[in-house]
N, C-alpha and C. Protein backbone atom coordinates (compact mmCIF):
# COMPACT_ATOMS: atom_id res chain seq x y z
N UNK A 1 58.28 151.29 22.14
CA UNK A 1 58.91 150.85 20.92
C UNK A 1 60.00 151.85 20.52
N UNK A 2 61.11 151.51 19.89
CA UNK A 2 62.07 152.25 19.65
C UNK A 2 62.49 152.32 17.85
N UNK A 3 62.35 153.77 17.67
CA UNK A 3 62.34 153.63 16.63
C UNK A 3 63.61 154.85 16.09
N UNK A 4 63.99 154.41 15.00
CA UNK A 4 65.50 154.57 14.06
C UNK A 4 65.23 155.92 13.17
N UNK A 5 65.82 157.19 13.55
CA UNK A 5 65.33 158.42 12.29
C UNK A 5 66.57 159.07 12.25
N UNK A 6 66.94 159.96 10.81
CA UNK A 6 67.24 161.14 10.85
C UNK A 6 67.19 161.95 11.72
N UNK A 7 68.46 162.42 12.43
CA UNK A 7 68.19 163.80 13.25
C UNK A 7 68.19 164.76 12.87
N UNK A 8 67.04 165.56 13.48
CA UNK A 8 66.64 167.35 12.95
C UNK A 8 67.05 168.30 13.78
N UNK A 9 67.20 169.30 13.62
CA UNK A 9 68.14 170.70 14.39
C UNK A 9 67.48 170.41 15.29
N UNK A 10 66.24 170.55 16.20
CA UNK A 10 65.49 170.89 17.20
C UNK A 10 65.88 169.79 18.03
N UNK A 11 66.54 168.48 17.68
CA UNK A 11 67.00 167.50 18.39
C UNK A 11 68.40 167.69 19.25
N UNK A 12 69.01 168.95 18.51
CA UNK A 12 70.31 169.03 19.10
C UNK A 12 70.86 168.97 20.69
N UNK A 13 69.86 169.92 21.52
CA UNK A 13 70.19 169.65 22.81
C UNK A 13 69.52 168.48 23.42
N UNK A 14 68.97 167.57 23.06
CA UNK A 14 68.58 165.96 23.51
C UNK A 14 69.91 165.35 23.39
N UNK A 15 70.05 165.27 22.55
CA UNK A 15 71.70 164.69 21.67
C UNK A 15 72.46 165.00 22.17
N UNK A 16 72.74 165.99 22.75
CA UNK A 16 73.85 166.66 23.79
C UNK A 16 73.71 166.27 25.13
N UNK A 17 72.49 166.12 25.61
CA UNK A 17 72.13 165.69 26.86
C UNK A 17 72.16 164.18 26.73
N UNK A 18 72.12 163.38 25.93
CA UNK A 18 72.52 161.89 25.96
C UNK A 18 73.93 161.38 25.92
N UNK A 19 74.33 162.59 25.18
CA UNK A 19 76.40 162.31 24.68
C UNK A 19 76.63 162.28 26.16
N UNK A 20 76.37 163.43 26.55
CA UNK A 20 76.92 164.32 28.07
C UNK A 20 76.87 162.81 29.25
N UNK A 21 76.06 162.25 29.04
CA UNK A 21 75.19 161.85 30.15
C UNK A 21 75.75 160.46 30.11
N UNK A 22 75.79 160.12 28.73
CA UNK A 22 76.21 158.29 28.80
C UNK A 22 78.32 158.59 29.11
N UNK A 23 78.71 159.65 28.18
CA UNK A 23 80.38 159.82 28.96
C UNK A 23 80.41 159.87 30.26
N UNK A 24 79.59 160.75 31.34
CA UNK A 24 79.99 160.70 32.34
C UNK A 24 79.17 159.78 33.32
N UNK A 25 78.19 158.62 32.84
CA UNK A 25 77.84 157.57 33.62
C UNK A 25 78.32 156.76 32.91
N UNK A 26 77.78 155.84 31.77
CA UNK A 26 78.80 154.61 31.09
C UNK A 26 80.26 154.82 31.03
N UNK A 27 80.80 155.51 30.94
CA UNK A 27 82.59 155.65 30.57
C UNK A 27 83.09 155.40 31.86
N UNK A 28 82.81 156.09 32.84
CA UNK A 28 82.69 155.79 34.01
C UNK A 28 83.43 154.39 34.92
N UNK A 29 83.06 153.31 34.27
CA UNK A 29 84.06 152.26 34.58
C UNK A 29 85.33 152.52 34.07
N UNK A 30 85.59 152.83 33.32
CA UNK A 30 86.65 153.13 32.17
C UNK A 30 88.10 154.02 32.56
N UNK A 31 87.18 155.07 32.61
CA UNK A 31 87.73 156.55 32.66
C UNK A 31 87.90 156.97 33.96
N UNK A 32 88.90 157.64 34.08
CA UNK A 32 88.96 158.78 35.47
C UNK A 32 88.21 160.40 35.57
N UNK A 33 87.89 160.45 36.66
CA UNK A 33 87.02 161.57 36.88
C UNK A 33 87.55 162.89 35.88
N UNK A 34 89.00 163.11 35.44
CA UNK A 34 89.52 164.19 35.04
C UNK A 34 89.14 164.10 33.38
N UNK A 35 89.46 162.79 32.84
CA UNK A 35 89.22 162.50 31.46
C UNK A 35 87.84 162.81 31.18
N UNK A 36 86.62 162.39 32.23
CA UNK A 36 85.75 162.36 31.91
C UNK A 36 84.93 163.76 31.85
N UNK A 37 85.71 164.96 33.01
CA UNK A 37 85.12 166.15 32.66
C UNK A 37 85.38 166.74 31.97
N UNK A 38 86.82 166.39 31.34
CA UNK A 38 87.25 167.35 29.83
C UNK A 38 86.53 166.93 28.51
N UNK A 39 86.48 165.46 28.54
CA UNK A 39 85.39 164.79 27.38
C UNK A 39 84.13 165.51 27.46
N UNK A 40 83.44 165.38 28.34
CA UNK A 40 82.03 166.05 28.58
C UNK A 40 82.31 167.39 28.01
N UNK A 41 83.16 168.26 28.55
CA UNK A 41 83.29 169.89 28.59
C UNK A 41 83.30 170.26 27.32
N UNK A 42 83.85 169.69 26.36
CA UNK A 42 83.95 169.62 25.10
C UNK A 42 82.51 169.91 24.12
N UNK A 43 81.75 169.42 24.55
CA UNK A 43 80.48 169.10 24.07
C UNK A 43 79.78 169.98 23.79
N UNK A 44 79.09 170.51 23.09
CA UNK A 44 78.03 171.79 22.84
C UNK A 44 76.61 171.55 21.89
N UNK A 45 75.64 171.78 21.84
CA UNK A 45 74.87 171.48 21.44
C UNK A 45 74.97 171.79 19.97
N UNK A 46 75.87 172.66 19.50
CA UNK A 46 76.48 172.94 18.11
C UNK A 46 76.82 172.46 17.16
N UNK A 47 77.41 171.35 18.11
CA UNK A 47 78.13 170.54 17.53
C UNK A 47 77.70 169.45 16.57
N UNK A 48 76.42 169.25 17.03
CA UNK A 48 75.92 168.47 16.01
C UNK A 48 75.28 168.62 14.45
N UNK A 49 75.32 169.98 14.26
CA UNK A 49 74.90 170.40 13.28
C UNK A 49 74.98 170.34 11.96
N UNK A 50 76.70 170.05 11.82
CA UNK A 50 76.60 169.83 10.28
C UNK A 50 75.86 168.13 10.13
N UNK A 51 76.40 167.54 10.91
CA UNK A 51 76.19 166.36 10.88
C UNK A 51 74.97 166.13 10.30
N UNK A 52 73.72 166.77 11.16
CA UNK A 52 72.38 166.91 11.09
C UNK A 52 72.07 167.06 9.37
N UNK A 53 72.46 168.07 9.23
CA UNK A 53 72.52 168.54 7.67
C UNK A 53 73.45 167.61 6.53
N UNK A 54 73.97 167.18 7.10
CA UNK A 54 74.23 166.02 5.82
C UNK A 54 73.64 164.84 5.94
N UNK A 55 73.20 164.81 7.06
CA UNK A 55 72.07 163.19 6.92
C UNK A 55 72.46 162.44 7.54
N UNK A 56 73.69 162.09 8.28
CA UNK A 56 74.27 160.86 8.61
C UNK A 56 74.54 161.09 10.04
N UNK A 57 73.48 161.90 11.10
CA UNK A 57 73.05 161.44 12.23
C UNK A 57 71.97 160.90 12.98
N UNK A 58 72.25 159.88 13.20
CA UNK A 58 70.56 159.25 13.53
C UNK A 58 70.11 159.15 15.09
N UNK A 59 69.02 159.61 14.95
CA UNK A 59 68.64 159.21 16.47
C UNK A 59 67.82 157.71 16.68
N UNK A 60 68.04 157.28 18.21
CA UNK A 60 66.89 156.62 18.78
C UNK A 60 66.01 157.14 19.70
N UNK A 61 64.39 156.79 19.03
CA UNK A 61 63.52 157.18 20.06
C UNK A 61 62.85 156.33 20.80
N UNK A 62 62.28 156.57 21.47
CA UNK A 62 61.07 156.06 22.47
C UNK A 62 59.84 156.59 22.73
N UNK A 63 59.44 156.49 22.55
CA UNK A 63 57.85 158.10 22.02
C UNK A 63 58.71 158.53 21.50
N UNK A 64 58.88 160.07 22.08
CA UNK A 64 59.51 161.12 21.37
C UNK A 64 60.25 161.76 22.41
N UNK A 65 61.02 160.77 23.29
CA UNK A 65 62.22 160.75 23.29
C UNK A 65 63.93 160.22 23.13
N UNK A 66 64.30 161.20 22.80
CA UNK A 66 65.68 160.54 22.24
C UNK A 66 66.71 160.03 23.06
N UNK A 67 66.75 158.59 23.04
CA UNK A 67 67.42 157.84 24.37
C UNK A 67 68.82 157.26 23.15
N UNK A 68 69.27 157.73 22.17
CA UNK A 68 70.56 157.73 21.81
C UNK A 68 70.70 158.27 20.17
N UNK A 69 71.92 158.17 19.68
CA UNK A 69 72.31 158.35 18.47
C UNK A 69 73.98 158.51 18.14
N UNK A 70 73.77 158.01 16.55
CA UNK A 70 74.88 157.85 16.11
C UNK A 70 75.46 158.45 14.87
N UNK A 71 76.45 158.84 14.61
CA UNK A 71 76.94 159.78 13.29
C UNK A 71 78.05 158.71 12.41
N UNK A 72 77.65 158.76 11.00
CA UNK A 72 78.18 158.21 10.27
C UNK A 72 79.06 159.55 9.12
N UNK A 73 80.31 159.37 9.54
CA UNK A 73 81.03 160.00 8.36
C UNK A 73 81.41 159.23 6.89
N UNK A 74 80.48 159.88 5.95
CA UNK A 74 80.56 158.90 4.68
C UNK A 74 82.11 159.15 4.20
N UNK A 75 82.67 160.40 3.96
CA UNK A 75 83.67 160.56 3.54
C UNK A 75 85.20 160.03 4.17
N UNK A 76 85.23 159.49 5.25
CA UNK A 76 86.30 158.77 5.98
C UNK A 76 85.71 157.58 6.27
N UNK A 77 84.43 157.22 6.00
CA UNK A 77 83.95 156.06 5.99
C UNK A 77 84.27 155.53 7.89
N UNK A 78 83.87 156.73 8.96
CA UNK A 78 84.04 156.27 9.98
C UNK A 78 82.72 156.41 11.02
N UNK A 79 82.62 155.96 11.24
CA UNK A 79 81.44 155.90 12.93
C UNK A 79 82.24 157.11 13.68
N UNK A 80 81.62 158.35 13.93
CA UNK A 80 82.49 159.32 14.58
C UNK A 80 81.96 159.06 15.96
N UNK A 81 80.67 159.06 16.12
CA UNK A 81 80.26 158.72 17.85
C UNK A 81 78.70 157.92 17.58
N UNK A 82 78.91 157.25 18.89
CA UNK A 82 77.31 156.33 18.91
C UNK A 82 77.34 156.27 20.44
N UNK A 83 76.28 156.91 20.89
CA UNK A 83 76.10 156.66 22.59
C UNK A 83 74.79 156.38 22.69
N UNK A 84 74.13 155.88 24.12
CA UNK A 84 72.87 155.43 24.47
C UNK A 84 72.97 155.98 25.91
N UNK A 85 71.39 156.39 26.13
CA UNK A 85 71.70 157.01 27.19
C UNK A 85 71.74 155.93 28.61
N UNK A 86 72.58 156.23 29.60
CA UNK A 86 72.64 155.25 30.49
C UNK A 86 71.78 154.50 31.06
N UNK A 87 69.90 154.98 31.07
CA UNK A 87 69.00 154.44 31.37
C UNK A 87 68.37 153.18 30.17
N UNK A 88 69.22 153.35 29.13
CA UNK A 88 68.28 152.52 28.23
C UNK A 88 69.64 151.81 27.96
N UNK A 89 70.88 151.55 28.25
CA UNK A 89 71.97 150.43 28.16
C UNK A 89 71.30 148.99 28.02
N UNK A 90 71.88 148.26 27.21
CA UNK A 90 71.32 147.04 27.86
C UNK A 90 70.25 146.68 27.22
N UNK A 91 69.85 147.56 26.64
CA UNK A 91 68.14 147.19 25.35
C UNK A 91 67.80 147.11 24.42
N UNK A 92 69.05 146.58 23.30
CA UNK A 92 69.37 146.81 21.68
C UNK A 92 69.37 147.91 21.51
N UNK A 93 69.03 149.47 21.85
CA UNK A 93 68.92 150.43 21.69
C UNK A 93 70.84 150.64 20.41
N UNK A 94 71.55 150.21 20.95
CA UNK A 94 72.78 150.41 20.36
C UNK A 94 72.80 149.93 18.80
N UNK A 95 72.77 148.60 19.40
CA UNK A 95 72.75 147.53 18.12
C UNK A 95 71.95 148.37 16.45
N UNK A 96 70.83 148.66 17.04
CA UNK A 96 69.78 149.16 16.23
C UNK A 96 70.60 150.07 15.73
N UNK A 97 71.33 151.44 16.23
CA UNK A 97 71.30 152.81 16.18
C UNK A 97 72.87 152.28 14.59
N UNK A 98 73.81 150.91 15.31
CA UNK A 98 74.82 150.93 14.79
C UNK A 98 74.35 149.85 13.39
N UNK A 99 73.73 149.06 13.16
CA UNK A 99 72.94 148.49 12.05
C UNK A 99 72.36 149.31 11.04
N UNK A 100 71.76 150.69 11.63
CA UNK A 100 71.21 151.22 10.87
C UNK A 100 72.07 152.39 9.89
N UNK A 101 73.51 152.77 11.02
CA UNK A 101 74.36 153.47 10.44
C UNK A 101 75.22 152.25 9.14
N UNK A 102 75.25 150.63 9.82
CA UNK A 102 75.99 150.53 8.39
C UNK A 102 75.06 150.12 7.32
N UNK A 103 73.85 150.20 7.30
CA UNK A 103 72.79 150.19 6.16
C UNK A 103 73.45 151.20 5.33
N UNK A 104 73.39 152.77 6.12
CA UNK A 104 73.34 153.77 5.57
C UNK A 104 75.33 154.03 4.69
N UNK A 105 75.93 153.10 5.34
CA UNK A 105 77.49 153.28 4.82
C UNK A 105 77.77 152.67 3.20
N UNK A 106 76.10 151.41 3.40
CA UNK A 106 76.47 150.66 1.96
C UNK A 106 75.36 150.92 1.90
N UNK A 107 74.69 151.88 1.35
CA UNK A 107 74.21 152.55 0.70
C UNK A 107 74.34 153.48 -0.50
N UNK A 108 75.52 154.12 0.24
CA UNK A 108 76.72 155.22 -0.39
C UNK A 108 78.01 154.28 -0.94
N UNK A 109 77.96 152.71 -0.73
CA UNK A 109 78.97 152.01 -1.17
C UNK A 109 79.86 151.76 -0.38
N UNK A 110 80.36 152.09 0.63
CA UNK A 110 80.84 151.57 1.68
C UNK A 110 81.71 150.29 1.87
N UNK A 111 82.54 149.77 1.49
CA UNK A 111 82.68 148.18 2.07
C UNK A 111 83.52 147.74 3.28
N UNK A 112 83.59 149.02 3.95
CA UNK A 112 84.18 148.56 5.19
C UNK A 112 84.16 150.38 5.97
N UNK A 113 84.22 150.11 7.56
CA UNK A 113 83.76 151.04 8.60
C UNK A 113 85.20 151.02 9.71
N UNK A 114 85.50 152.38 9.99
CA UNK A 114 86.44 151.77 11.54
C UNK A 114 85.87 153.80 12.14
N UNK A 115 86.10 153.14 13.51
CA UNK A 115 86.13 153.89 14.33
C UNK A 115 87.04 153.78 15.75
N UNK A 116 86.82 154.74 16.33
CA UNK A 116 87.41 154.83 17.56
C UNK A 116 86.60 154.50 18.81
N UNK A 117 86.76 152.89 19.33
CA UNK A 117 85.93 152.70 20.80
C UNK A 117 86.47 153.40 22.01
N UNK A 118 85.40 153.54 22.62
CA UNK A 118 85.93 154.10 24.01
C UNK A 118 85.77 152.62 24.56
N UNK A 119 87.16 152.42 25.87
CA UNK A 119 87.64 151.05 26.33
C UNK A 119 85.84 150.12 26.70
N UNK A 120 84.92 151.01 27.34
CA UNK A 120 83.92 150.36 27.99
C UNK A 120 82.92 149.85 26.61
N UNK A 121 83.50 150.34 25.35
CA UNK A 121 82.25 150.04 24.32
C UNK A 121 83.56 149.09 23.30
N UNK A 122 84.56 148.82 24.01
CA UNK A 122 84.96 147.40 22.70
C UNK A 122 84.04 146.46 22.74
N UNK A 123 83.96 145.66 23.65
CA UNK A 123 82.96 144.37 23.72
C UNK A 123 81.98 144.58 22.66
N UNK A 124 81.48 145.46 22.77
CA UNK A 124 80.18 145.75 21.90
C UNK A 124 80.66 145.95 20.35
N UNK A 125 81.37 146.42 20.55
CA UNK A 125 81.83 146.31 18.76
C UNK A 125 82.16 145.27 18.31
N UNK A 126 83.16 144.21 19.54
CA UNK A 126 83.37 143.36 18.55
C UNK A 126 82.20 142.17 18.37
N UNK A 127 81.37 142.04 19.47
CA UNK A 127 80.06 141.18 19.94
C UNK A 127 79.37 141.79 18.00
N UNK A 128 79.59 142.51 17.60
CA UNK A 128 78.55 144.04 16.03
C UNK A 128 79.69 142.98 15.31
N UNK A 129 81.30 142.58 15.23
CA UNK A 129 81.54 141.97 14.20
C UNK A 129 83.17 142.98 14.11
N UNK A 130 83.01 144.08 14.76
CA UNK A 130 84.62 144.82 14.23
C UNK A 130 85.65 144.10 15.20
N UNK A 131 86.47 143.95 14.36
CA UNK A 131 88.29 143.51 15.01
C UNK A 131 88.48 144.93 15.24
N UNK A 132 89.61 145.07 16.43
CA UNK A 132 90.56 145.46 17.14
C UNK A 132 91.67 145.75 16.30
N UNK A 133 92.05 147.09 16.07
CA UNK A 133 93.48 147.25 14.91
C UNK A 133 94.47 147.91 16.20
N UNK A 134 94.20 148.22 16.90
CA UNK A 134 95.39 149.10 17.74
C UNK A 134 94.53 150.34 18.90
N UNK A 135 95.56 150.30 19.98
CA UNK A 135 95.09 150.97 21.04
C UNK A 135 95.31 152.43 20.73
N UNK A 136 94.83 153.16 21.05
CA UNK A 136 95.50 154.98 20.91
C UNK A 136 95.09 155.86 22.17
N UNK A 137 95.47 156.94 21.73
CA UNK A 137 94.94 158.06 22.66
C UNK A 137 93.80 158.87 22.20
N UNK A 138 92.98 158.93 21.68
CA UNK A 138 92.03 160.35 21.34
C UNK A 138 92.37 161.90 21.76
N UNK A 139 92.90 162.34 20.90
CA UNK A 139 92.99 163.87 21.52
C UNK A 139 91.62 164.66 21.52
N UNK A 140 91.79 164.85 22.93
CA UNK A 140 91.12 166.20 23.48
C UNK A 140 91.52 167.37 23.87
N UNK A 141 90.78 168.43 23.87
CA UNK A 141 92.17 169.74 24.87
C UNK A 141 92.51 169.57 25.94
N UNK A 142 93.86 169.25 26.09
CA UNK A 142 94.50 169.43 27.16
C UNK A 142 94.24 167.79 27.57
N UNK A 143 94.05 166.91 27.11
CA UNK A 143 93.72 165.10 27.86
C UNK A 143 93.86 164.63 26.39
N UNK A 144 94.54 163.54 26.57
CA UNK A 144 94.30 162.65 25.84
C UNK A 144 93.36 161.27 26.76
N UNK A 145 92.91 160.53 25.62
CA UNK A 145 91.63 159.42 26.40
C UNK A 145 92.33 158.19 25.59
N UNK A 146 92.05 157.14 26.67
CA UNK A 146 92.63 155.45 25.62
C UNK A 146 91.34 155.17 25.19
N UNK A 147 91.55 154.94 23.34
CA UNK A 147 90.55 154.05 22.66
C UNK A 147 91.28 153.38 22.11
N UNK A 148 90.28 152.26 21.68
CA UNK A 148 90.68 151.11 20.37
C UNK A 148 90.30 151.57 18.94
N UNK A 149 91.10 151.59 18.02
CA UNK A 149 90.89 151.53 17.14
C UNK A 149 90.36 150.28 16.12
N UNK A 150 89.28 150.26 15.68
CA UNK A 150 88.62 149.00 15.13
C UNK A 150 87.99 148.95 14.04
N UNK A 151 87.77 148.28 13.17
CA UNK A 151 87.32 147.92 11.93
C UNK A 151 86.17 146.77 11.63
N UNK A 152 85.36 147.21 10.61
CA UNK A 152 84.02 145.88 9.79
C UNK A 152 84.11 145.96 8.67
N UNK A 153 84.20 145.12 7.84
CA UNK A 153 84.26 144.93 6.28
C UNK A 153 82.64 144.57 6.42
N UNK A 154 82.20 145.59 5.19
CA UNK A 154 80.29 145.18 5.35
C UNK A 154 79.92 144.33 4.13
C-alpha cells in the first residue's frame, strides 16, 4: 500500500536516491547522456532541507520505503520537482504524490499551479489537467535542459 506523508530530515538521502535515479533512468528517453549527468550532479542530499522544514515536501511510501516525492512552493505557487522512482512508474504512485501537493496548494488558497515538465513527464501533466504555456530551457551549470512550461487552475 502506498501511502502520502510529510518529509522528515532522516528521509533526505532516500529522496536523493529517487531524484538521482528516476533523472538518469526515466529522463532517459528524453535527454542525452551529457544533460543527464549534469542534472544528476547537481543533486545533494542537502538540498532538500528547507523544503522539509516548511512542510511542502511529500513523500511516497511503500512500507517504509520511499519510492517518490514531491515539493510544493507555496510562495510562487509552483510544483518545483515530483519524481517516482523508476521501479514503481506506472502505479499511480505520481498521480497520488501530485493530488496531494494540490490539496496542499488550496489549502494555503492557491487557485492555480505551474511548473516546469521535463519533456518525458508532459503527458502526465496534461493526462493531471495542466495546459502547456511554452517550451524553455532550465538552467543548470554549465547545460541548459528543454522543459515545458505548464499550468492548472484548481
Amino acid at each position: 500500500m502506498i501511502t502520502i506523508r510529510k518529509g522528515k530530515q532522516e528521509d533526505r538521502e532516500s529522496i536523493w536516491q529517487v531524484h538521482t535515479r528516476a533523472i538518469t533512468k526515466v529522463c532517459r528517453s528524453h535527454y542525452g547522456e551529457n544533460e543527464l549527468e549534469v542534472w544528476a550532479g547537481v543533486l545533494k542530499p542537502g538540498r532538500y532541507r528547507k523544503s522539509i522544514e516548511d512542510g511542502t515536501l511529500l513523500v511516497a511510501e511503500e512500507g517504509d520505503v520511499i519510492i517518490g516525492f514531491g515539493n510544493l512552493n507555496r510562495t510562487t505557487a509552483e510544483i518545483e520537482a515530483m519524481y517516482v522512482d523508476p521501479d514503481h512508474v506506472g502505479r499511480g504512485v505520481g498521480i497520488e504524490i501530485l493530488q496531494n501537493l494540490e490539496g496542499l496548494a488550496a489549502e494555503v488558497g492557491l487557485t492555480s499551479l505551474h511548473l516546469s515538465a521535463s519533456l518525458n513527464a508532459v503527458g502526465f501533466y496534461e493526462r493531471a489537467g495542466y495546459k502547456s504555456q511554452r517550451h524553455e530551457r532550465y538552467l543548470l551549470p554549465f547545460q541548459r535542459v528543454a522543459c515545458v512550461n505548464m499550468v492548472k487552475k484548481l
